[in-house]
N, C-alpha and C. Protein backbone atom coordinates (compact mmCIF):
# COMPACT_ATOMS: atom_id res chain seq x y z
N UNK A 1 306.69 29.48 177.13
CA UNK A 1 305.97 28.24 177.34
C UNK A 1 304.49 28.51 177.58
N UNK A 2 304.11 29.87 178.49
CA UNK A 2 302.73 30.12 178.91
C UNK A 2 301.86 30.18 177.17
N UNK A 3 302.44 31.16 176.38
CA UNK A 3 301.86 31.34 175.57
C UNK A 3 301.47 29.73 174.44
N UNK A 4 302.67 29.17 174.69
CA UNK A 4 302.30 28.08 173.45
C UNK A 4 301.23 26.62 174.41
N UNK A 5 301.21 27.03 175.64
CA UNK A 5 300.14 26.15 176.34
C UNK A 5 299.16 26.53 175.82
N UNK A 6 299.03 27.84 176.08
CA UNK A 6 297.11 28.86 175.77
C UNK A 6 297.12 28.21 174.30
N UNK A 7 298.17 28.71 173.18
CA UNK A 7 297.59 28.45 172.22
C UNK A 7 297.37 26.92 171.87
N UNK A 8 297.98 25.94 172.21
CA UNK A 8 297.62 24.42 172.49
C UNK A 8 296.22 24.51 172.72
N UNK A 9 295.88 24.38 173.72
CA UNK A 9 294.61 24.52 174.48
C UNK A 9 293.19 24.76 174.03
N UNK A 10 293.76 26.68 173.06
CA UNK A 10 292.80 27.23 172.33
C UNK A 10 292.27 26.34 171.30
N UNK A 11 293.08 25.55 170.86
CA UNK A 11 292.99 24.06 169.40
C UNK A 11 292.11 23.04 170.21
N UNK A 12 292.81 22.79 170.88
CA UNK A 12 292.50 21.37 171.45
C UNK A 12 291.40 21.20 173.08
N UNK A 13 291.30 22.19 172.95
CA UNK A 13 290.50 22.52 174.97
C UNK A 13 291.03 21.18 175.99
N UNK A 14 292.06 20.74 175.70
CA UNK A 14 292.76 19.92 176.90
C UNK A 14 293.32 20.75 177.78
N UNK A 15 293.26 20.91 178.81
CA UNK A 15 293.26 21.97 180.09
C UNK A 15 295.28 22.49 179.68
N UNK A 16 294.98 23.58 180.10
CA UNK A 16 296.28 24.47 179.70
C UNK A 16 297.15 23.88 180.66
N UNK A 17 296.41 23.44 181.74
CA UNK A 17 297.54 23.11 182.64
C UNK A 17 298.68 21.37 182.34
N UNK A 18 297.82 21.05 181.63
CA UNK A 18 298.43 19.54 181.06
C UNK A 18 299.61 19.80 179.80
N UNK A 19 299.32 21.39 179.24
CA UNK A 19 300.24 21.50 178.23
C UNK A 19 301.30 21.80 178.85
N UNK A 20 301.23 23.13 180.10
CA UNK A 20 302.38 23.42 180.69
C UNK A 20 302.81 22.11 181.30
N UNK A 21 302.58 21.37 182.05
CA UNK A 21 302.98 20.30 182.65
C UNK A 21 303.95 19.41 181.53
N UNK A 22 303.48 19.18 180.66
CA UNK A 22 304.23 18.44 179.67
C UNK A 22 305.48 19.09 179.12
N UNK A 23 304.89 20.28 178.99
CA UNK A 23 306.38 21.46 178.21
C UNK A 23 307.13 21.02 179.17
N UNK A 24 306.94 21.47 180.27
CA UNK A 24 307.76 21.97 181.49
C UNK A 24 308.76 20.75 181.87
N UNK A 25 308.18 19.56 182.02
CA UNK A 25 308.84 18.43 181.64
C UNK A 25 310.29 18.22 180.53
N UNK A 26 309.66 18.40 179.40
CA UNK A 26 310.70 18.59 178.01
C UNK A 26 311.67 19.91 178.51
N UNK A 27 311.52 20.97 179.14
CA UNK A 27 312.20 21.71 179.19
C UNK A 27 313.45 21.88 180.42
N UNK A 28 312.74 21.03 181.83
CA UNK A 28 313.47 20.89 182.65
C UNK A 28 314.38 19.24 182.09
N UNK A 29 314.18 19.08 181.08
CA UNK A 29 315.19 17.69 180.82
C UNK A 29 314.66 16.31 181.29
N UNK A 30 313.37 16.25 181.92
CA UNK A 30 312.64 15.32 182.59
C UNK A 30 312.36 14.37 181.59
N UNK A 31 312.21 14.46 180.16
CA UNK A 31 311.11 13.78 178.86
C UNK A 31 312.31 13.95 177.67
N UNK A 32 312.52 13.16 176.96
CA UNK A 32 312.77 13.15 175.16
C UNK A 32 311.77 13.69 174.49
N UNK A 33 310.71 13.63 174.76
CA UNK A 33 309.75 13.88 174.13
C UNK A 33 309.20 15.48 174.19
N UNK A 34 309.12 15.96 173.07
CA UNK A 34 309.35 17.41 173.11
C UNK A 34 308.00 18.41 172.41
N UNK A 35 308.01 19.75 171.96
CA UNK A 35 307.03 20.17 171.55
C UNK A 35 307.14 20.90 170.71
N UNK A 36 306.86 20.95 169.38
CA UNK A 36 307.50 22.02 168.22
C UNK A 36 306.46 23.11 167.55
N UNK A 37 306.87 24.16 167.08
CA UNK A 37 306.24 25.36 167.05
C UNK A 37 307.24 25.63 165.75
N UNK A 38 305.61 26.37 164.88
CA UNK A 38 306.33 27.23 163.69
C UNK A 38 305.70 27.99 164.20
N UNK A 39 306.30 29.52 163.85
CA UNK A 39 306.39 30.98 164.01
C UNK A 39 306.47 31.54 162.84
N UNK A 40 305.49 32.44 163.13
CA UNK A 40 305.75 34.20 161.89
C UNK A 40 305.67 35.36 162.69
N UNK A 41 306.89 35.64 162.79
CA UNK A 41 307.33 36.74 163.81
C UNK A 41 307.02 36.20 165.41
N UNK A 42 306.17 36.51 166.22
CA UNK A 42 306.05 36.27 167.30
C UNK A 42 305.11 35.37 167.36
N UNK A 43 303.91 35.07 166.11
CA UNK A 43 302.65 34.17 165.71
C UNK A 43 302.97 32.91 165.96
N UNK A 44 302.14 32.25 166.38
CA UNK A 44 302.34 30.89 166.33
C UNK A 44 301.37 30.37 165.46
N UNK A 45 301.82 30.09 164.26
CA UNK A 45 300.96 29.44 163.33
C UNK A 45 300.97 27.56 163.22
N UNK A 46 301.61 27.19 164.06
CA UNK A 46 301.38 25.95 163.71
C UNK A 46 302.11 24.76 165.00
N UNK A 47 301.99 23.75 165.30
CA UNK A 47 302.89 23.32 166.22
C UNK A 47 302.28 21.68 166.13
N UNK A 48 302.58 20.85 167.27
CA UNK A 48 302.76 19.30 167.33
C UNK A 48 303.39 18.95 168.99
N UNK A 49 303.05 18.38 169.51
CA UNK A 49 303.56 17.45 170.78
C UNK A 49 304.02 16.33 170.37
N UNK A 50 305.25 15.93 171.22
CA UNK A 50 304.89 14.13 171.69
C UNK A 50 305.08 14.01 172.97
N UNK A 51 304.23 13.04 173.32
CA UNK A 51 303.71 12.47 174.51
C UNK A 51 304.08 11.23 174.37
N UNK A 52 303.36 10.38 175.89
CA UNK A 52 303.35 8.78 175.93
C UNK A 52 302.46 8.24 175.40
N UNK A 53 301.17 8.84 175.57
CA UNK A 53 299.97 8.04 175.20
C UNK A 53 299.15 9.50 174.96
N UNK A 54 298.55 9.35 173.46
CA UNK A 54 297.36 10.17 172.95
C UNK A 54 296.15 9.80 173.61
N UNK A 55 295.88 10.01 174.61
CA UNK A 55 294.64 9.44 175.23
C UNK A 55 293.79 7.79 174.69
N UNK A 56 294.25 6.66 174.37
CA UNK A 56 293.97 5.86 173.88
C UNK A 56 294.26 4.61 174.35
N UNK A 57 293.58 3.29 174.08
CA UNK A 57 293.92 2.33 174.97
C UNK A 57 295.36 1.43 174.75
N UNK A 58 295.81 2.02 173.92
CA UNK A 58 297.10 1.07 173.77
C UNK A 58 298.04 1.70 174.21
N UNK A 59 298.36 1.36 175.28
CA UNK A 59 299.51 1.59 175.95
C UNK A 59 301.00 1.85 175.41
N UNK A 60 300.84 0.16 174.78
CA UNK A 60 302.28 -0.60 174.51
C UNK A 60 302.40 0.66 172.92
N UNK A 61 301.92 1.51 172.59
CA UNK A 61 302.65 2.33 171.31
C UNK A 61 302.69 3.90 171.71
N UNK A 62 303.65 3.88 171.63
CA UNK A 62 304.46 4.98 172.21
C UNK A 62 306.16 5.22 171.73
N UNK A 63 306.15 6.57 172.12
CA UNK A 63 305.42 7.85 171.79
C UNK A 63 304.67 8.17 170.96
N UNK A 64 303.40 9.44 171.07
CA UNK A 64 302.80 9.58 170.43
C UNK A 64 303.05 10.73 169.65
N UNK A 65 302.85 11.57 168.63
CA UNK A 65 302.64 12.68 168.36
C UNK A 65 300.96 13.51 168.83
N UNK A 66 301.01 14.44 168.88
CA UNK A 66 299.95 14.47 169.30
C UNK A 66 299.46 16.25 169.30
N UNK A 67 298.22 17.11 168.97
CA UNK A 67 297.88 17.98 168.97
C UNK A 67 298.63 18.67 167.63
N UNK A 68 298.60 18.11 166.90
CA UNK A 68 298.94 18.69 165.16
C UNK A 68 298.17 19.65 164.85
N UNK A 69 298.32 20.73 164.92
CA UNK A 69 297.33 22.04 164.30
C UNK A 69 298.13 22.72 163.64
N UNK A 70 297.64 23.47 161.97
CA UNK A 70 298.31 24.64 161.47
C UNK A 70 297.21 25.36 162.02
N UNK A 71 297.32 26.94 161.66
CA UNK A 71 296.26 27.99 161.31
C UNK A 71 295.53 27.58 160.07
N UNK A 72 294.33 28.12 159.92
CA UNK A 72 293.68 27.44 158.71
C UNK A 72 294.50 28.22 157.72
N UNK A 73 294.66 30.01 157.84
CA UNK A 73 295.52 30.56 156.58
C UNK A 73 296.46 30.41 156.41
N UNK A 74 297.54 29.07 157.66
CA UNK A 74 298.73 29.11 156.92
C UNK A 74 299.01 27.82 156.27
N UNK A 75 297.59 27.29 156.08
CA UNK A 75 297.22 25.81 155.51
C UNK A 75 297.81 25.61 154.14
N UNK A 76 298.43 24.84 153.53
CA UNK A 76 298.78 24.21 152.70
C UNK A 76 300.35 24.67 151.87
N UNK A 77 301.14 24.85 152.94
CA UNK A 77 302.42 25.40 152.76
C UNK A 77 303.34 24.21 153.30
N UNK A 78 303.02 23.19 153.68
CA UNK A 78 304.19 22.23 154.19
C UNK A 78 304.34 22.40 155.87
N UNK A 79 303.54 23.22 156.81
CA UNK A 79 304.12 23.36 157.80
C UNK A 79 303.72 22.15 158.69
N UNK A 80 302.76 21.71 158.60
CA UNK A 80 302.85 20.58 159.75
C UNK A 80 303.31 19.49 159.24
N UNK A 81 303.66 18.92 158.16
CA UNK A 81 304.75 18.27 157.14
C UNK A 81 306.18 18.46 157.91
N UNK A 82 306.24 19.59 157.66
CA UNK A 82 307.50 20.07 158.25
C UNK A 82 308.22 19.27 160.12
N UNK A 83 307.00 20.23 160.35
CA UNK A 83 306.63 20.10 161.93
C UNK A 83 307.24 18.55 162.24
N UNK A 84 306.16 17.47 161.42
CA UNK A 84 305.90 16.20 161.55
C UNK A 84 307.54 15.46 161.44
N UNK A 85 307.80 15.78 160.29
CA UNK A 85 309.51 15.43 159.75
C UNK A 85 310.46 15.68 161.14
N UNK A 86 310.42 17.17 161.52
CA UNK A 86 311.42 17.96 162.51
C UNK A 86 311.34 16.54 163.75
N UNK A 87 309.87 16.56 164.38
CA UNK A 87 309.84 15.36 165.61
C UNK A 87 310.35 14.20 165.45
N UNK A 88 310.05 13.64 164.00
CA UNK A 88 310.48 12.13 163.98
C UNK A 88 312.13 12.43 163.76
N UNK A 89 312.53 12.91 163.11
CA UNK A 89 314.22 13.21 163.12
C UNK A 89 314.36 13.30 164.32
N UNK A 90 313.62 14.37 165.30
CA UNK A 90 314.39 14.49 166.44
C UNK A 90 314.61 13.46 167.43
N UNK A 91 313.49 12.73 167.43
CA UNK A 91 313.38 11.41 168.35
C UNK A 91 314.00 10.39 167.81
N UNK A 92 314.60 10.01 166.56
CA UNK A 92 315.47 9.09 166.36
C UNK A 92 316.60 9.70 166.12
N UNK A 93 316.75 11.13 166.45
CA UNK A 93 318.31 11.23 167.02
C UNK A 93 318.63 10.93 168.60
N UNK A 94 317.79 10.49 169.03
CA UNK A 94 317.27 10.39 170.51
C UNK A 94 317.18 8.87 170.66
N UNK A 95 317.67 7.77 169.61
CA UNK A 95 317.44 6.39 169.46
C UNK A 95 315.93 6.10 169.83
N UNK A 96 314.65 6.81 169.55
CA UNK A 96 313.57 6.53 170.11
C UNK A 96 312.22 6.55 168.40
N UNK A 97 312.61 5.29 167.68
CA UNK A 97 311.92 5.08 166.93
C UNK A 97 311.18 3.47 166.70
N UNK A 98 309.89 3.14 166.60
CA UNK A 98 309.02 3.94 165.62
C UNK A 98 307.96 5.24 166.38
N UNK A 99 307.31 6.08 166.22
CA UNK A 99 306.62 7.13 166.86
C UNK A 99 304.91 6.64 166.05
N UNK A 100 304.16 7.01 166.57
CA UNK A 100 303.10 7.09 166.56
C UNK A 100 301.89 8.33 166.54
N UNK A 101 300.70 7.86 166.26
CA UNK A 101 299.85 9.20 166.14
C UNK A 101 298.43 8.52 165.81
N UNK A 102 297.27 9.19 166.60
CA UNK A 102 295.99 8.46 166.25
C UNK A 102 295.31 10.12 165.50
N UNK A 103 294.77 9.36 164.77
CA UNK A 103 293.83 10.67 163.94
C UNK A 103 292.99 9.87 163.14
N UNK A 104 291.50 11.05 162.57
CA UNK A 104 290.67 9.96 161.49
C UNK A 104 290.67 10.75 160.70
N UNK A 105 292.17 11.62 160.18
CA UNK A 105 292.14 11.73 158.89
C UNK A 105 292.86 10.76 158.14
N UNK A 106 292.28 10.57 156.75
CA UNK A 106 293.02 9.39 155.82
C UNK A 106 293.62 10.34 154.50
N UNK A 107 294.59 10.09 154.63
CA UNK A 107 295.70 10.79 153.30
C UNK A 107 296.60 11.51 153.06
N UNK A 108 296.21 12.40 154.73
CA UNK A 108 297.12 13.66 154.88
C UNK A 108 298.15 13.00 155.69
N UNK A 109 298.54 11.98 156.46
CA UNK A 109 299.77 11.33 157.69
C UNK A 109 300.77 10.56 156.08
N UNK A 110 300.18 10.06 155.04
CA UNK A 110 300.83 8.87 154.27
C UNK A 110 301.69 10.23 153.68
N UNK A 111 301.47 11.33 153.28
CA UNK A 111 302.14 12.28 151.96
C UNK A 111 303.48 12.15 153.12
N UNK A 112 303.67 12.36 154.11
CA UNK A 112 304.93 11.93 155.06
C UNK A 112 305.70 10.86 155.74
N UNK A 113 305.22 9.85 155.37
CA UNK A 113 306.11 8.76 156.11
C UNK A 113 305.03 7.94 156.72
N UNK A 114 304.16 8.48 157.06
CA UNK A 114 302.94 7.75 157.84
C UNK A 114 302.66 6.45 157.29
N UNK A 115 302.41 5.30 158.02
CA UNK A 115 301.09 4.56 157.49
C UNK A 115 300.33 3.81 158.44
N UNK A 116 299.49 3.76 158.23
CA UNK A 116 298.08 3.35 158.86
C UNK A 116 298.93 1.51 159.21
N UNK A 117 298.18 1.41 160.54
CA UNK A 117 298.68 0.29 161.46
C UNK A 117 297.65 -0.14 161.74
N UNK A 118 296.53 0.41 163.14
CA UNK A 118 295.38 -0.25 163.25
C UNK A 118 294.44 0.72 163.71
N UNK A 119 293.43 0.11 164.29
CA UNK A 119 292.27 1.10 164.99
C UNK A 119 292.60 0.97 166.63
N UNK A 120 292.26 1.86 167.39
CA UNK A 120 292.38 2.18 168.67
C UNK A 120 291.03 2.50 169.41
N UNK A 121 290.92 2.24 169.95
CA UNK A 121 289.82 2.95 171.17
C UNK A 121 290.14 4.26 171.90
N UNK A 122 289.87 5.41 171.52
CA UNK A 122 290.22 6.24 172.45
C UNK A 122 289.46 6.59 173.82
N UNK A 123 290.43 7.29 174.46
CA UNK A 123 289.29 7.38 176.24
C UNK A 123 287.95 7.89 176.04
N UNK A 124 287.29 7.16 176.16
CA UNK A 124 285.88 7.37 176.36
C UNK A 124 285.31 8.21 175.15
N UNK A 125 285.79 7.38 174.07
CA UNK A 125 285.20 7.79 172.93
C UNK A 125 284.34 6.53 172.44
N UNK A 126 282.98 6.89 171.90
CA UNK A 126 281.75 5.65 171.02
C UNK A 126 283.06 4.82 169.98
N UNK A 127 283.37 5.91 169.27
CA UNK A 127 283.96 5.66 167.88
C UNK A 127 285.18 4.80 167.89
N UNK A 128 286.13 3.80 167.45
CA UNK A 128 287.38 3.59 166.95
C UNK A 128 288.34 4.86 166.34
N UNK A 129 289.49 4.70 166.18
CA UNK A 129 290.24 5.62 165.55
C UNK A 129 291.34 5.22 164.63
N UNK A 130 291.85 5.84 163.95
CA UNK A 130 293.03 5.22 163.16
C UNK A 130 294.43 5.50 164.12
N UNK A 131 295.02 4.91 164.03
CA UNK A 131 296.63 4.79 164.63
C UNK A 131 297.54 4.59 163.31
N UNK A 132 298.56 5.05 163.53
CA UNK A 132 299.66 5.49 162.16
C UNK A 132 301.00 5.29 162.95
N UNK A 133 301.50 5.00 161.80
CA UNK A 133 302.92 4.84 162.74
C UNK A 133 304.00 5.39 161.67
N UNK A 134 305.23 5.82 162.52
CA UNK A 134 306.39 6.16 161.48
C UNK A 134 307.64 5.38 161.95
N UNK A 135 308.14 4.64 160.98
CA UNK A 135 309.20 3.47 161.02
C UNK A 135 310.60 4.19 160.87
């Protein structure tokens, strides 16, 4: 768990301690909501959260996915595709669908199931954001 916080973290600089907190949660049985990791050998090349809320003002959509990173070299092989598929299966084997995700990329969420819903405000961000949802 220590290691896939750091490497969370290293992506995203949201304090390591919020990743362990969240794992630790999913792992003591506390949360449905879980955290997935691709591996090459011991590497962690790629992974995904869900959470309640992606830092953003809408409450009422939830769960989120959240912290989607491949490695850049293990880019364009299907893994956060993958990743993305593995969570939403898992959470509606969990009766917990539709799932959610804010990002301002446009093209890469639709090749999977995604589609664009609305704009969001995130915490103490100038900008709007896109919100996506999977049905």
């Amino acid at each position: 768990m220590n290691d896939a916080a750091e490497w969370f973290h290293s992506k995203w600089r949201v304090p390591v301690e919020a990743y362990r907190e969240c794992m630790g949660s999913y792992l003591g049985n506390e949360t449905e909501y879980g955290w997935y990791l691709c591996l090459d050998g011991e590497e962690i090349v790629g992974g995904l959260g869900v959470i309640e809320n992606d830092f953003h003002d809408r409450k009422d959509l939830t769960p989120n996915v959240c912290a989607v990173y491949t490695e850049e070299r293990h880019r364009g092989r299907g893994i956060a595709g993958h990743l993305l598929d593995m969570a939403v299966d898992d959470l509606r084997s969990k009766g917990i669908s539709p799932v959610y995700l804010v990002t301002d990329h446009t093209g890469f969420y639709e090749r999977y199931g995604w589609e664009f819903l609305c704009m969001v405000q995130g915490d103490g961000e100038p900008e709007m954001t896109r919100m996506y949802i999977h049905r």
